[in-house]
Protein backbone atom coordinates (compact mmCIF):
# COMPACT_ATOMS: atom_id res chain seq x y z
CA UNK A 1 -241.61 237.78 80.44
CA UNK A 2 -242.31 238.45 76.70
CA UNK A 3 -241.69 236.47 73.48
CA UNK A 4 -239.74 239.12 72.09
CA UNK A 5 -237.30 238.86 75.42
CA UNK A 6 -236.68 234.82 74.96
CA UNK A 7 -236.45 235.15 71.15
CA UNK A 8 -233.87 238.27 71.09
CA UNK A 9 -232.10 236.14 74.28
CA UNK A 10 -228.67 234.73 73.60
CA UNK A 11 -227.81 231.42 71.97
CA UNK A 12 -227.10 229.09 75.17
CA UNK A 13 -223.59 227.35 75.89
CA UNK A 14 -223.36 224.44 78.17
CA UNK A 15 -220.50 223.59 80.31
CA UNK A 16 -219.20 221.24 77.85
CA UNK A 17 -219.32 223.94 75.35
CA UNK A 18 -222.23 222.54 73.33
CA UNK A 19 -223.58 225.59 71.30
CA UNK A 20 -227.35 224.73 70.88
CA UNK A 21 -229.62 226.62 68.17
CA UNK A 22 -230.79 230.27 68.77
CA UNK A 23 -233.66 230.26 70.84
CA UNK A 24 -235.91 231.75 67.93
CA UNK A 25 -234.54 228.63 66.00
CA UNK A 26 -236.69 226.51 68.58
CA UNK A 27 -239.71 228.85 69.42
CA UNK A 28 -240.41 230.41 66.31
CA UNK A 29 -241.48 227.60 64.21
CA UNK A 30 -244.10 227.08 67.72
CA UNK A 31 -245.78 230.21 67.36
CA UNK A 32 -245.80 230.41 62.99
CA UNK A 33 -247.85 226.96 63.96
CA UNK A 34 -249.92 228.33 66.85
CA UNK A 35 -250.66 232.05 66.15
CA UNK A 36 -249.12 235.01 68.16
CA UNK A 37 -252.52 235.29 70.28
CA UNK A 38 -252.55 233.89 74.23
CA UNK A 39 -249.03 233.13 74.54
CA UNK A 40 -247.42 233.09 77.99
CA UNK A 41 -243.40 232.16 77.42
CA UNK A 42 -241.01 231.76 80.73
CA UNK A 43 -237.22 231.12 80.73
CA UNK A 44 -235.47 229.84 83.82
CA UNK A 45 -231.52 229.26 84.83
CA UNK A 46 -230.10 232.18 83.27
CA UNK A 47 -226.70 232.72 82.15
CA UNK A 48 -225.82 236.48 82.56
CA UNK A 49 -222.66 237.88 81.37
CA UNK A 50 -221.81 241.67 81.06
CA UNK A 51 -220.70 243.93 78.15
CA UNK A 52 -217.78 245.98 78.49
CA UNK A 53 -220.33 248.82 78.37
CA UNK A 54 -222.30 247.56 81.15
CA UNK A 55 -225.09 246.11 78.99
CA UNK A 56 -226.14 242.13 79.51
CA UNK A 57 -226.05 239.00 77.47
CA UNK A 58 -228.57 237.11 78.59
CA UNK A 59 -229.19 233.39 77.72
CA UNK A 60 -232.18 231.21 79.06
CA UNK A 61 -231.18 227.23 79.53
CA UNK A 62 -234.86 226.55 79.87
CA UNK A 63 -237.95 228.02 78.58
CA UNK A 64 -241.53 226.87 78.54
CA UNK A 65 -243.76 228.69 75.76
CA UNK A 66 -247.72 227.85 76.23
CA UNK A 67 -250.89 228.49 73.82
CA UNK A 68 -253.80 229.11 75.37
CA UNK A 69 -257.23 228.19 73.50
CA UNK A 70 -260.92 229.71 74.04
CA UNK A 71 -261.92 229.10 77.49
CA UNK A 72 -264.84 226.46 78.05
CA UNK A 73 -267.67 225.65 81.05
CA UNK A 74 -268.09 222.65 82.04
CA UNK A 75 -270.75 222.18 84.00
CA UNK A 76 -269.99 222.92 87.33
CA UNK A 77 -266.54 221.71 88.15
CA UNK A 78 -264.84 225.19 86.60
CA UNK A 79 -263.41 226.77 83.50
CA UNK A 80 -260.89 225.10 81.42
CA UNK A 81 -258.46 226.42 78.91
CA UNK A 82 -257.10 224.08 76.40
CA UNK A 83 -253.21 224.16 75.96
CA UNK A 84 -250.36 223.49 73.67
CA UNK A 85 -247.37 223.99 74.68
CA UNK A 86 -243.26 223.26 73.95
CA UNK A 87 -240.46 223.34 76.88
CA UNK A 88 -237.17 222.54 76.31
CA UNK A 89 -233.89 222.47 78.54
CA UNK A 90 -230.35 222.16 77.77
CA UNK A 91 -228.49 222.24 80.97
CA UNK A 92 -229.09 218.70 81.55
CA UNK A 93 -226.89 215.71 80.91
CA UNK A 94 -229.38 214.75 77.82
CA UNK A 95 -230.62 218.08 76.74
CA UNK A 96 -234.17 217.52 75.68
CA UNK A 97 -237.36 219.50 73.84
CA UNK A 98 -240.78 218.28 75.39
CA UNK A 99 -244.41 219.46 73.10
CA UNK A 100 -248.00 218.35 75.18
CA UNK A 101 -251.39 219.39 74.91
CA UNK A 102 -253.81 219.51 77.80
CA UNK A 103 -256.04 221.51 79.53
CA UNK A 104 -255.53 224.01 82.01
CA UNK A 105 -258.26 224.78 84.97
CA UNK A 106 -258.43 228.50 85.00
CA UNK A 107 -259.03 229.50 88.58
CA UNK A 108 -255.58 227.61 89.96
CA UNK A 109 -253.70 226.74 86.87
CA UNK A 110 -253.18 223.93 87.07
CA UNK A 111 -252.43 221.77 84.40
CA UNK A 112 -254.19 218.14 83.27
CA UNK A 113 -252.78 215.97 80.76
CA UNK A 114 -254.36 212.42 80.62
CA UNK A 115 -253.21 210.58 77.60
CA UNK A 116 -249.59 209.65 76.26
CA UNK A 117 -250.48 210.49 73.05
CA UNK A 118 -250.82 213.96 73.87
CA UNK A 119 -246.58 214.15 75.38
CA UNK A 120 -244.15 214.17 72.85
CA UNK A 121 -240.19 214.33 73.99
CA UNK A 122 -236.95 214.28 71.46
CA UNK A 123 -233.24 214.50 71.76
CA UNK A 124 -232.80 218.28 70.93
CA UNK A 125 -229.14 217.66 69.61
CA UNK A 126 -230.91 215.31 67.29
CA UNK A 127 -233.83 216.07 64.51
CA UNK A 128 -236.40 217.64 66.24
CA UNK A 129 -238.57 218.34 63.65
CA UNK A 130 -241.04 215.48 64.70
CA UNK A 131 -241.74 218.01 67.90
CA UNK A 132 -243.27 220.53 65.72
CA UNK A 133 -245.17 217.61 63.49
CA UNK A 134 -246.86 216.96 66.78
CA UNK A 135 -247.41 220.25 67.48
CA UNK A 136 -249.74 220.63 64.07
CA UNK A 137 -251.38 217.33 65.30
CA UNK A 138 -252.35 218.50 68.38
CA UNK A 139 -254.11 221.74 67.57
CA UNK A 140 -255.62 219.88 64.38
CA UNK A 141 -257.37 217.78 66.72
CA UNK A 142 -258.06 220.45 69.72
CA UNK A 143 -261.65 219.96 69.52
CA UNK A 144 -261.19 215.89 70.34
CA UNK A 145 -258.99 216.56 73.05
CA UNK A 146 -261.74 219.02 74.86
CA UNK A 147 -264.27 216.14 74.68
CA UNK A 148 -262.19 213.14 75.64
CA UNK A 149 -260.86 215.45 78.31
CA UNK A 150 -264.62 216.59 79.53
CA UNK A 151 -265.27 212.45 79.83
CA UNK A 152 -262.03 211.78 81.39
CA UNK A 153 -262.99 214.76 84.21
CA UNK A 154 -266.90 214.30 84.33
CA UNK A 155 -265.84 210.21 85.48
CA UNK A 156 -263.64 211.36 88.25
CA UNK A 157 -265.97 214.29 89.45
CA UNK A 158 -268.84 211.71 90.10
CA UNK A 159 -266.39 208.38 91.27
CA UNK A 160 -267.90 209.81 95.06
CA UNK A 161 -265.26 208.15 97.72
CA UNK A 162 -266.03 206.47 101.49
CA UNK A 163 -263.55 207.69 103.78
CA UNK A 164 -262.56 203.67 103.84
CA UNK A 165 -262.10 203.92 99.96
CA UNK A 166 -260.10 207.74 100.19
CA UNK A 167 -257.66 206.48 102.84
CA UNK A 168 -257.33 203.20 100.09
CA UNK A 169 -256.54 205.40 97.85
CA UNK A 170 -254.15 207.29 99.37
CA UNK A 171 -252.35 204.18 100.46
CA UNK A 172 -252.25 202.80 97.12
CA UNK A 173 -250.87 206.38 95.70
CA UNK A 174 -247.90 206.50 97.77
CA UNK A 175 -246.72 202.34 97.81
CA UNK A 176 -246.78 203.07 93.84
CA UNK A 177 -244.94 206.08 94.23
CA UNK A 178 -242.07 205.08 96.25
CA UNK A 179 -240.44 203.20 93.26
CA UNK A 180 -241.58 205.89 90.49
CA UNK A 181 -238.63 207.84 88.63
CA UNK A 182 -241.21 210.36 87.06
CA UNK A 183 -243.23 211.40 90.31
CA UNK A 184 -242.06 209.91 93.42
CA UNK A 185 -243.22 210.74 96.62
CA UNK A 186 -243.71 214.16 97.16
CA UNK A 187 -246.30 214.81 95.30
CA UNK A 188 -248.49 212.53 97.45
CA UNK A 189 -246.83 213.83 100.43
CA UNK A 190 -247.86 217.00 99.14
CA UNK A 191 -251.30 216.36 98.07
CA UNK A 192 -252.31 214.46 101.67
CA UNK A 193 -251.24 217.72 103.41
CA UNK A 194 -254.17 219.72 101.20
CA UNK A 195 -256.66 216.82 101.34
CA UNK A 196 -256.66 216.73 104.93
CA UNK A 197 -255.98 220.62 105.63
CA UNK A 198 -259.42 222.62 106.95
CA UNK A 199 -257.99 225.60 105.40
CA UNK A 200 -257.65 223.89 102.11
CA UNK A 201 -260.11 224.09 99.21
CA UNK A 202 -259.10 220.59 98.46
CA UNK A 203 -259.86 219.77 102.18
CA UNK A 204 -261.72 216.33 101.58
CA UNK A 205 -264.18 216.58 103.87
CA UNK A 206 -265.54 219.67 102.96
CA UNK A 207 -268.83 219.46 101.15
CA UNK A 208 -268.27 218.57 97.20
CA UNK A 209 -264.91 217.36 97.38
CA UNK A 210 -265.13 213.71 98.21
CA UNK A 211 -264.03 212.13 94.93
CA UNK A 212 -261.37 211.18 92.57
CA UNK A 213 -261.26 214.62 90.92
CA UNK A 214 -260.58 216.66 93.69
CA UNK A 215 -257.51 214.39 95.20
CA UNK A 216 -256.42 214.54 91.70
CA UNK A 217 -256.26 218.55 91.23
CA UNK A 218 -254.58 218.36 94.88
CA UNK A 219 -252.18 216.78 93.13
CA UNK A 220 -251.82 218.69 90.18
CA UNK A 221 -251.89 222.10 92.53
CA UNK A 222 -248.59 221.14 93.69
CA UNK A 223 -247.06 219.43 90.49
CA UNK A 224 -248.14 222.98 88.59
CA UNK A 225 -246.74 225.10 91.08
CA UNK A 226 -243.39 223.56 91.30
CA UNK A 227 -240.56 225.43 89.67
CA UNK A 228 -239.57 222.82 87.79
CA UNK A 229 -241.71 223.42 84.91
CA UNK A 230 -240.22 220.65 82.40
CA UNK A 231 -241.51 218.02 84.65
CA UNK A 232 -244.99 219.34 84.88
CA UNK A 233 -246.76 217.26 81.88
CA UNK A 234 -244.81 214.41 82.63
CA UNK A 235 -246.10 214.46 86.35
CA UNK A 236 -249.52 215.56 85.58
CA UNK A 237 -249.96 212.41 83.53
CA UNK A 238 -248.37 210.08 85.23
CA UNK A 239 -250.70 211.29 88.45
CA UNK A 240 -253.73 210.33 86.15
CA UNK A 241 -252.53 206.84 85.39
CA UNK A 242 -251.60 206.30 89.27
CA UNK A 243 -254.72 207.89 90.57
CA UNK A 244 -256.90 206.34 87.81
CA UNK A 245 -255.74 202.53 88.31
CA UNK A 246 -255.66 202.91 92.21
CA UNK A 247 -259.11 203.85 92.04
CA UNK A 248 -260.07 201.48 89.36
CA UNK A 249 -262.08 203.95 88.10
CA UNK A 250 -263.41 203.23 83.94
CA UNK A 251 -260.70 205.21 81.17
CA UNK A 252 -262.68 206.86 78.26
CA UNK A 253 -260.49 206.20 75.01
């Protein structure tokens, strides 16, 4: 899907016959922030209706649109792409716009967002200029991100886990879950079934990938692959805080 095909989409109704802004009114001031370069843009739960000369109005009641930054190595645990990105849905009983920044791990995608400061979520019936404030925030201080980020990963990749302290873990993960609006379960669910899969590459007793950074990309590899893309950042850092204070592993500022 292209910019061009979300921007020259139709305005969205809801079924209480709220007219929200045109989408270009919500994605263009995004990219005149970001740049044109490395954007991928999706839009979800269409609304189709047909022309009386067979054409199609087509209007998107979700859409993600993602910046992509310069790729980095780090060390040996794979190549990262920082992110920016803005989602917003309005087929929801509290329509809402969501901005984040993270990083992305190129080979599966999936996405990593560790601090709060870096999630920003507004009322989009009210002002949501503050969305795009953060938005200039965010790649003004891209560079900070990449190294707090790098610290946050590097201390995961070498917390190195007993089998005792993995199945602890574990444990901990899904008692905390159970009562969690913003994950709940089946992520861990989820993430076990890779951990302890042979055919896995999170499979935990494969060499390499006993500690805290591979359980948390099994994770992630499910919470990024979900359809439900406007939960994604939300999930992704609410995993780290779970996975971080189960493990009482040390949180870089």
């Amino acid at each position: 899907m292209t910019v061009e095909e979300i921007i020259n989409s139709k305005t969205y109704v809801n079924p209480s016959n709220i007219t929200f802004n045109s989408p270009k009114e919500y994605i263009k001031p995004f990219i005149d922030i970001t740049g044109e370069d490395n954007i991928d843009v999706i839009g979800s739960d269409a609304v189709i209706n047909k022309n009386e000369d067979g054409s199609e109005n087509i209007s998107y009641a979700r859409v993600r649109i993602q910046k992509s930054y310069n790729s980095s190595e780090l060390n040996n645990i794979g190549i990262f792409s920082p992110v920016i990105g803005l989602i917003y849905a309005l087929d929801i009983s509290k329509p809402v716009m969501k901005v984040y920044a993270g990083l992305n791990a190129v080979a599966c995608n999936n996405l990593n967002v560790f601090n709060a400061e870096h999630l920003f979520q507004v009322d989009i019936i009210g002002n949501i200029t503050t969305a795009y404030k953060y938005v200039k925030e965010y790649q003004s201080s891209i560079e900070q991100l990449i190294e707090d980020y790098y610290q946050k990963i590097e201390i995961m990749n070498n917390k190195m886990l007993t089998k005792e302290e993995y199945s602890n873990i574990l444990g901990g993960l899904l008692r905390r879950s159970v009562n969690d609006n913003v994950l709940g379960t089946t992520p861990i669910v989820k993430m076990t079934k890779l951990l302890e899969d042979k055919r896995s590459d999170y499979y935990f007793y494969k060499e390499g990938n006993n500690n805290l950074w591979n359980i948390y990309n099994a994770a992630t590899d499910y919470i990024s692959s979900s359809p439900e893309y406007k939960e994604h950042p939300n999930k992704s850092l609410k995993m780290f805080n779970l996975i971080t204070g189960v493990s009482n592993v040390r949180k870089t500022s």
